[in-house]
Protein backbone atom coordinates (compact mmCIF):
# COMPACT_ATOMS: atom_id res chain seq x y z
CA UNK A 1 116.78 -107.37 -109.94
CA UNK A 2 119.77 -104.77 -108.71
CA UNK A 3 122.00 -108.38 -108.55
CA UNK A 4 121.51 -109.37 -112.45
CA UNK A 5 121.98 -105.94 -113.34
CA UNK A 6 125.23 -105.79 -111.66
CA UNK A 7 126.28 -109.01 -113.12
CA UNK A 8 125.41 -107.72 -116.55
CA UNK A 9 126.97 -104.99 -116.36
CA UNK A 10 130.23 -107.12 -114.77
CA UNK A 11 129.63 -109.67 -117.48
CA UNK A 12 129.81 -106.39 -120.24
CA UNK A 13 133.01 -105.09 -118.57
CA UNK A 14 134.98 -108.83 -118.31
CA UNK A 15 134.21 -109.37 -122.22
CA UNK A 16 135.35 -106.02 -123.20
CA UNK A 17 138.67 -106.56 -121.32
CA UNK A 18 139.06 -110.24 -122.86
CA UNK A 19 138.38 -108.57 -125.94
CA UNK A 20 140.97 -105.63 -125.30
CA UNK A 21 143.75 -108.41 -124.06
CA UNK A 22 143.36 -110.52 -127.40
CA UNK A 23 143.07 -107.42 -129.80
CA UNK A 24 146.47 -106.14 -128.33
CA UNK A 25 147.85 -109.50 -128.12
CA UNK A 26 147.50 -109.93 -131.61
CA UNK A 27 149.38 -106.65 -132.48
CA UNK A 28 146.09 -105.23 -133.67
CA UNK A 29 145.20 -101.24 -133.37
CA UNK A 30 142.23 -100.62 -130.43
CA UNK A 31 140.11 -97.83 -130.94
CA UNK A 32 137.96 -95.93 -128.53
CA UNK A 33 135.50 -93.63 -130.78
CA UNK A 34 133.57 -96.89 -132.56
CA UNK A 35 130.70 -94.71 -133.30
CA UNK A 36 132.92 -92.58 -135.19
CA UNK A 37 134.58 -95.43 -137.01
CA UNK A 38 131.06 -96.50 -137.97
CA UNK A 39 130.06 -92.97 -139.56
CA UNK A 40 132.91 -92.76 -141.93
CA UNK A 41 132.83 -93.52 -145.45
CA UNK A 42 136.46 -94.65 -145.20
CA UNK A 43 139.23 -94.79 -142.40
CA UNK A 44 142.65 -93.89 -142.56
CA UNK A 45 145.35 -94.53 -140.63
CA UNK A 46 148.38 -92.38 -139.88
CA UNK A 47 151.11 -92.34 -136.61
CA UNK A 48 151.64 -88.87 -135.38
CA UNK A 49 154.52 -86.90 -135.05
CA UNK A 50 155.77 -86.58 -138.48
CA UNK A 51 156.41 -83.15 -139.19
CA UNK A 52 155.59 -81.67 -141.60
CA UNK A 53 153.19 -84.97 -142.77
CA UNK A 54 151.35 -85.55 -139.85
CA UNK A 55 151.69 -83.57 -136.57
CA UNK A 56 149.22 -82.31 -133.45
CA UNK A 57 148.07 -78.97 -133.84
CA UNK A 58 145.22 -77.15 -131.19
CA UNK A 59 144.53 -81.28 -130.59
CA UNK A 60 144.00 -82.03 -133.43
CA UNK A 61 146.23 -83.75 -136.43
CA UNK A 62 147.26 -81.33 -139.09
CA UNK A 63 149.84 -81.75 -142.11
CA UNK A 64 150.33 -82.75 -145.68
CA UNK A 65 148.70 -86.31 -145.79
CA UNK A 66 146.15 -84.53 -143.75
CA UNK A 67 145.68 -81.79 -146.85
CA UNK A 68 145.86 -84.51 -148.80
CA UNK A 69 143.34 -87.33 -147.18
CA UNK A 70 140.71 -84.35 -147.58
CA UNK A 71 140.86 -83.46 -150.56
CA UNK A 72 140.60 -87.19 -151.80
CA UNK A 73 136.91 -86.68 -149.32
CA UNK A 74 136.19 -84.07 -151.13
CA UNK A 75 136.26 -85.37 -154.71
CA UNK A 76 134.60 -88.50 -153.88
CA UNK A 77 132.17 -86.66 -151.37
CA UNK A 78 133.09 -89.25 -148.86
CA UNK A 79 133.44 -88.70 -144.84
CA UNK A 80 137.52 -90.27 -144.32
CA UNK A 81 138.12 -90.20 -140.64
CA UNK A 82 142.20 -89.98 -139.79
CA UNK A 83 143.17 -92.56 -137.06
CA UNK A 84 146.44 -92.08 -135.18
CA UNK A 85 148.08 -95.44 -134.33
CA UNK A 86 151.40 -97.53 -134.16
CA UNK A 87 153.18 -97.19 -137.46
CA UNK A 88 154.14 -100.87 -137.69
CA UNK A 89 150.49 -102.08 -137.68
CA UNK A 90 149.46 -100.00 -140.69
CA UNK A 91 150.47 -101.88 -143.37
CA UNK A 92 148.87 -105.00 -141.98
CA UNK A 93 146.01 -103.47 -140.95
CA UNK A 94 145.68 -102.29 -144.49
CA UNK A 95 145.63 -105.17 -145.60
CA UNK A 96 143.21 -106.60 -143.12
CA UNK A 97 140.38 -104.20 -144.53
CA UNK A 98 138.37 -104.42 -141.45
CA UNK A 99 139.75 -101.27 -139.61
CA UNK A 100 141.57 -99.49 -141.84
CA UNK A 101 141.47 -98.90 -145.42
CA UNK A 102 144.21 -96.79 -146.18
CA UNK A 103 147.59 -95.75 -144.58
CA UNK A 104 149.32 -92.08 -144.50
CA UNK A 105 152.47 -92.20 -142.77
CA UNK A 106 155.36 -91.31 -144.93
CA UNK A 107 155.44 -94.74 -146.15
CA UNK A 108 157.91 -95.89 -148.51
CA UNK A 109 157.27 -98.37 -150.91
CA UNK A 110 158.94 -101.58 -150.72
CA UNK A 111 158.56 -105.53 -151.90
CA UNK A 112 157.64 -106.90 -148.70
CA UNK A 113 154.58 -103.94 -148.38
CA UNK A 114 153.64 -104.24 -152.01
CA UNK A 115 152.82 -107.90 -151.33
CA UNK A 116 150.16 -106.82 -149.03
CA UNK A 117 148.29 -103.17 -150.01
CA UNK A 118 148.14 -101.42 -153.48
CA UNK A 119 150.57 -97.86 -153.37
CA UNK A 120 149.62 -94.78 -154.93
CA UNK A 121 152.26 -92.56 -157.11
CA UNK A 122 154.96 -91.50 -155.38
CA UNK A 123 154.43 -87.68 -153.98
CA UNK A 124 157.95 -86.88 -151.90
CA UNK A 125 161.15 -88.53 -152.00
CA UNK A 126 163.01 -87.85 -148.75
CA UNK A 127 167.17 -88.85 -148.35
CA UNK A 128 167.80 -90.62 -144.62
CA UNK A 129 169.55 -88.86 -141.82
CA UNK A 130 171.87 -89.78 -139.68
CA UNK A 131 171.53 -87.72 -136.15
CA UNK A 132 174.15 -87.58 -133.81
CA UNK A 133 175.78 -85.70 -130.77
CA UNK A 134 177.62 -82.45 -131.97
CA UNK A 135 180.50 -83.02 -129.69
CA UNK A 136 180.69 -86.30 -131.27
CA UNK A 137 179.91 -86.70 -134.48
CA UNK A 138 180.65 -90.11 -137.00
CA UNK A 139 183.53 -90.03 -138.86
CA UNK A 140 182.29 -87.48 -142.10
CA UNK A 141 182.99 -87.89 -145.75
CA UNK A 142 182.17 -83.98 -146.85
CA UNK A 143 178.84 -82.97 -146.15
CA UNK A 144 177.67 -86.07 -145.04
CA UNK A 145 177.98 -89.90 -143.36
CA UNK A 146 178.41 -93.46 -145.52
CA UNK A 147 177.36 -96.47 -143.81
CA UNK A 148 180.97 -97.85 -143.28
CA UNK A 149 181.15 -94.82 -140.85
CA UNK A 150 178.54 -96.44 -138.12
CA UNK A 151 180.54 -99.48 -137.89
CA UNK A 152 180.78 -100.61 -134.30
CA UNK A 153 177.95 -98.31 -133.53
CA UNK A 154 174.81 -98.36 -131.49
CA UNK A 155 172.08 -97.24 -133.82
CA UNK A 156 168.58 -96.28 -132.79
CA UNK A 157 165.60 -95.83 -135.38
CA UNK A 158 161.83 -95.87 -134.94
CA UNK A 159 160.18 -99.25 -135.24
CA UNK A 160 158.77 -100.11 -138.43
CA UNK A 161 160.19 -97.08 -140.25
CA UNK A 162 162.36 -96.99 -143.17
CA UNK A 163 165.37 -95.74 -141.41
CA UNK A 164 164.99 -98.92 -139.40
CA UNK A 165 164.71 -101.38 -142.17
CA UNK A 166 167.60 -99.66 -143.89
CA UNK A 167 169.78 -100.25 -141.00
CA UNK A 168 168.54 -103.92 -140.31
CA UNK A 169 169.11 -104.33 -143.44
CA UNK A 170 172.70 -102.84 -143.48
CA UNK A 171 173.32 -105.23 -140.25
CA UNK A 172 172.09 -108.32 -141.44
CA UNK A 173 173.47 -108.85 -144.97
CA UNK A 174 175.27 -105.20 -145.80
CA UNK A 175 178.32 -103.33 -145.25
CA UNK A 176 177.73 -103.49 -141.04
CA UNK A 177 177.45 -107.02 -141.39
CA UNK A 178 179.95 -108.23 -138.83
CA UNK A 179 181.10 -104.56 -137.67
CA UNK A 180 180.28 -104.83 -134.49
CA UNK A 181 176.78 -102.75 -135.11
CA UNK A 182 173.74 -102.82 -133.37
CA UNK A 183 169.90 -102.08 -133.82
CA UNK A 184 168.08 -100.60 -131.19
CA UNK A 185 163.96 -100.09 -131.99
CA UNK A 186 162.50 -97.58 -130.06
CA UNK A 187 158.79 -95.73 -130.36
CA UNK A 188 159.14 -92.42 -132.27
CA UNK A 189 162.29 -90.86 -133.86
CA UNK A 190 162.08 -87.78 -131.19
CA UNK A 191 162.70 -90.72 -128.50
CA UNK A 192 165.44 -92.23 -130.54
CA UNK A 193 167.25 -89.16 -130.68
CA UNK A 194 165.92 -88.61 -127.15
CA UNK A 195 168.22 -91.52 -126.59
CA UNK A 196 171.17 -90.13 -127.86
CA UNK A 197 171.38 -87.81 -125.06
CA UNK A 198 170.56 -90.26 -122.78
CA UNK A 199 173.93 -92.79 -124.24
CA UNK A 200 171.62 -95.49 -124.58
CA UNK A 201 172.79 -95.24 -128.63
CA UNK A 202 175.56 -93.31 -130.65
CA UNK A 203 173.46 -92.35 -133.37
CA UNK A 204 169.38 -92.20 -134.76
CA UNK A 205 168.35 -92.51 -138.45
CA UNK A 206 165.29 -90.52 -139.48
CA UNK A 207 163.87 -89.01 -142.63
CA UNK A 208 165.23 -85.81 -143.31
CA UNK A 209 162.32 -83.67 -142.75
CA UNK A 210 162.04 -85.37 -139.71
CA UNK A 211 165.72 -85.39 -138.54
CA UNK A 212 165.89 -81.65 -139.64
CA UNK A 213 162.84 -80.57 -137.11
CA UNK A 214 164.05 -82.54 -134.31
CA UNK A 215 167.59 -80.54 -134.12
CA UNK A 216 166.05 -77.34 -134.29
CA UNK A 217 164.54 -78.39 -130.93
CA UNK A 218 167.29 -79.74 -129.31
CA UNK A 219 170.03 -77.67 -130.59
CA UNK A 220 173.02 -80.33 -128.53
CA UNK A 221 171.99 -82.30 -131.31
CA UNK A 222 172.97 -82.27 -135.42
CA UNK A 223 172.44 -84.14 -138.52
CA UNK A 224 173.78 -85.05 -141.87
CA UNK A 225 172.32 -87.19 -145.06
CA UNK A 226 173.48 -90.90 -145.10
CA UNK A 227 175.11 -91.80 -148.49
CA UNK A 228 176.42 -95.20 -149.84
CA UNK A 229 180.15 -94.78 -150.45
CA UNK A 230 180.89 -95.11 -154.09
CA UNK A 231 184.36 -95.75 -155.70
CA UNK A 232 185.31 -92.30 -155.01
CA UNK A 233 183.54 -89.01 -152.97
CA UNK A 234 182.23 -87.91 -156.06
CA UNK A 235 180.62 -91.36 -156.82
CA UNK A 236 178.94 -91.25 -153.35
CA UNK A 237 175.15 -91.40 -153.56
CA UNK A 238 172.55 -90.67 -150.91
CA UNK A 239 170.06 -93.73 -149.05
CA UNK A 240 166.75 -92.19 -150.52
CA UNK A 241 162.95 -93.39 -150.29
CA UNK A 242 159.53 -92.28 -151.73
CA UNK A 243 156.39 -91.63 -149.59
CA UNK A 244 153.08 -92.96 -151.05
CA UNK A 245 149.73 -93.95 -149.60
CA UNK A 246 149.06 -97.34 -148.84
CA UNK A 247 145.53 -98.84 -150.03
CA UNK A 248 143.80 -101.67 -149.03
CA UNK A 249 143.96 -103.77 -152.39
CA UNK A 250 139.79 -103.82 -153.20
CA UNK A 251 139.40 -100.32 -152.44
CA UNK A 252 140.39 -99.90 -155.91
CA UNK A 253 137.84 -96.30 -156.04
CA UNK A 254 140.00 -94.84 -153.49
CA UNK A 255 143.34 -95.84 -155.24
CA UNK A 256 141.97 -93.93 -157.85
CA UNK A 257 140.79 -91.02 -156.15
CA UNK A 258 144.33 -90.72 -154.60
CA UNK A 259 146.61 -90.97 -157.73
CA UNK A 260 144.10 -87.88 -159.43
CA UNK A 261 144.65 -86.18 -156.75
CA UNK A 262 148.19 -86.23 -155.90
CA UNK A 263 148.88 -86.01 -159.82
CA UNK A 264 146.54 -82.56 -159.48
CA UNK A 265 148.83 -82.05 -156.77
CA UNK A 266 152.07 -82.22 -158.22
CA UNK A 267 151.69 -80.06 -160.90
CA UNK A 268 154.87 -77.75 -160.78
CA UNK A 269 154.18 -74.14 -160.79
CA UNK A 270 156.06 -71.17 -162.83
CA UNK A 271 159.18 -71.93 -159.85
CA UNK A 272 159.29 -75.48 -160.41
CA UNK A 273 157.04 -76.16 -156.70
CA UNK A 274 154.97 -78.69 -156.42
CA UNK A 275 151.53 -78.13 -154.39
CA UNK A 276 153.20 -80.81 -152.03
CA UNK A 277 156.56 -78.69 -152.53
CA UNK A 278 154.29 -75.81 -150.58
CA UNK A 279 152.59 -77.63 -147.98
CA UNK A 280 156.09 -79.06 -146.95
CA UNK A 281 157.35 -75.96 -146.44
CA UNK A 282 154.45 -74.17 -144.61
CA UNK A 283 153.88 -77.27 -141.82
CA UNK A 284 157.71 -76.71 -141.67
CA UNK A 285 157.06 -72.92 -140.35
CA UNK A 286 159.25 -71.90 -143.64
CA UNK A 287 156.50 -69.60 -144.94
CA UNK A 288 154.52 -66.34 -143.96
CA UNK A 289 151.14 -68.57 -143.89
């Protein structure tokens, strides 16, 4: 009797890794808490840090799509349980449906993405940042950096993110095309600029909430907003995106409940703030709460 049960339990513990070694082979979020997955109405995925959007706190993830993800609970009196994984799964696990059923990551809505999961209204539009060593910064045009000035340049952004796709982008078929530039992917945008220090790039690209905390903590380190050049400085405009959430494409109730609720939320007050405007700046530390 003590034999079988020890090769049932053995049997248990083989399948679980064979399942563990497929899921991850296939690029595909694990989770641990499955009874918690099961209890919730919805899930919702997210990839933490992101200050001010998505951040631990006491343990436990905090920020504005946080904010935001419960009140959408709230007005559909649904449980939505927040899941912290790899940003570059979300999208396709989106779109999957079976783990996921929305994303809230600072995503920006592009082609490729709309092909695959519905986006709600844009609620933040954030310019890209180019971070750099202060005792050697890119070659400046004002206040800030055009592409043409990270020619020849080893440039590291967070997989998945829209820094990195601009810059791929920029490689492959834009003005670094044949400049000599270089791409380097790397986990989070703290370990890209983590990287700067270490010379293993020149410069990171991060959103500009993003690019703005990390400095503060690591003062050898600044930043400046990454423009296209125009014909002249004037004409100069900056590399911007929009953050939505991303929905799986039949959850059309929770589409719904999104858009009302970011519309409720971007309501400008008397001073021309946004209830987003406000969160932004109190998971940035910039207010008294």
């Amino acid at each position: 009797m003590m034999y079988n049960i020890i090769m049932h339990k053995a049997k248990n513990v083989l399948y679980l890794v064979l399942f563990l070694a497929v899921t991850i082979g296939m690029g595909v979020s694990v989770y641990f808490s499955i009874a918690d997955e099961k209890n919730a109405d919805y899930v919702v995925e997210t990839n933490v840090p992101f200050t001010p959007f998505e951040f631990y706190q006491d343990r436990k993830i905090v920020g504005v799509d946080v904010d935001i993800v419960n009140r959408v609970a709230s007005k559909m009196k649904k449980t939505i349980q927040i899941k912290n994984v790899e940003f570059d799964v979300i999208i396709d696990n989106v779109e999957a449906g079976r783990i996921a059923d929305a994303g809230a990551a600072g995503l920006t809505i592009t082609p490729a993405r709309e092909a695959k999961v519905n986006f709600t209204i844009p609620y933040y539009t954030s310019v890209q940042y180019v971070i750099f060593n202060r005792e050697s910064p890119p070659p400046l045009r004002d206040d800030h950096v055009v592409w043409e000035a990270l020619a020849g340049a080893r440039i590291g952004s967070q997989i998945g993110s829209t820094g990195y796709l601009f810059v791929d982008s920029e490689i492959k078929d834009g003005v670094l095309s044949q400049s000599g530039a270089t791409i380097k992917g790397i986990d989070s945008h703290q370990l890209a600029a983590d990287a700067i220090q270490a010379h293993i790039v020149d410069y990171a690209i991060a959103d500009e909430l993003v690019a703005k905390f990390i400095i503060e903590k690591n003062p050898g380190l600044d930043a400046l907003p990454l423009y296209y050049a125009g014909t002249t400085r004037e004409d100069d405009y900056p590399v911007e995106e929009s953050y939505a959430i991303a929905v799986n494409k039949d959850r059309t109730e929770l589409l719904e409940a999104f858009n009302e609720v970011l519309s409720e939320m971007l309501v400008k007050n008397e001073n021309g703030e946004t209830e987003i405007d406000q969160l932004v700046l109190k998971y940035m530390g910039l207010t008294d709460e």
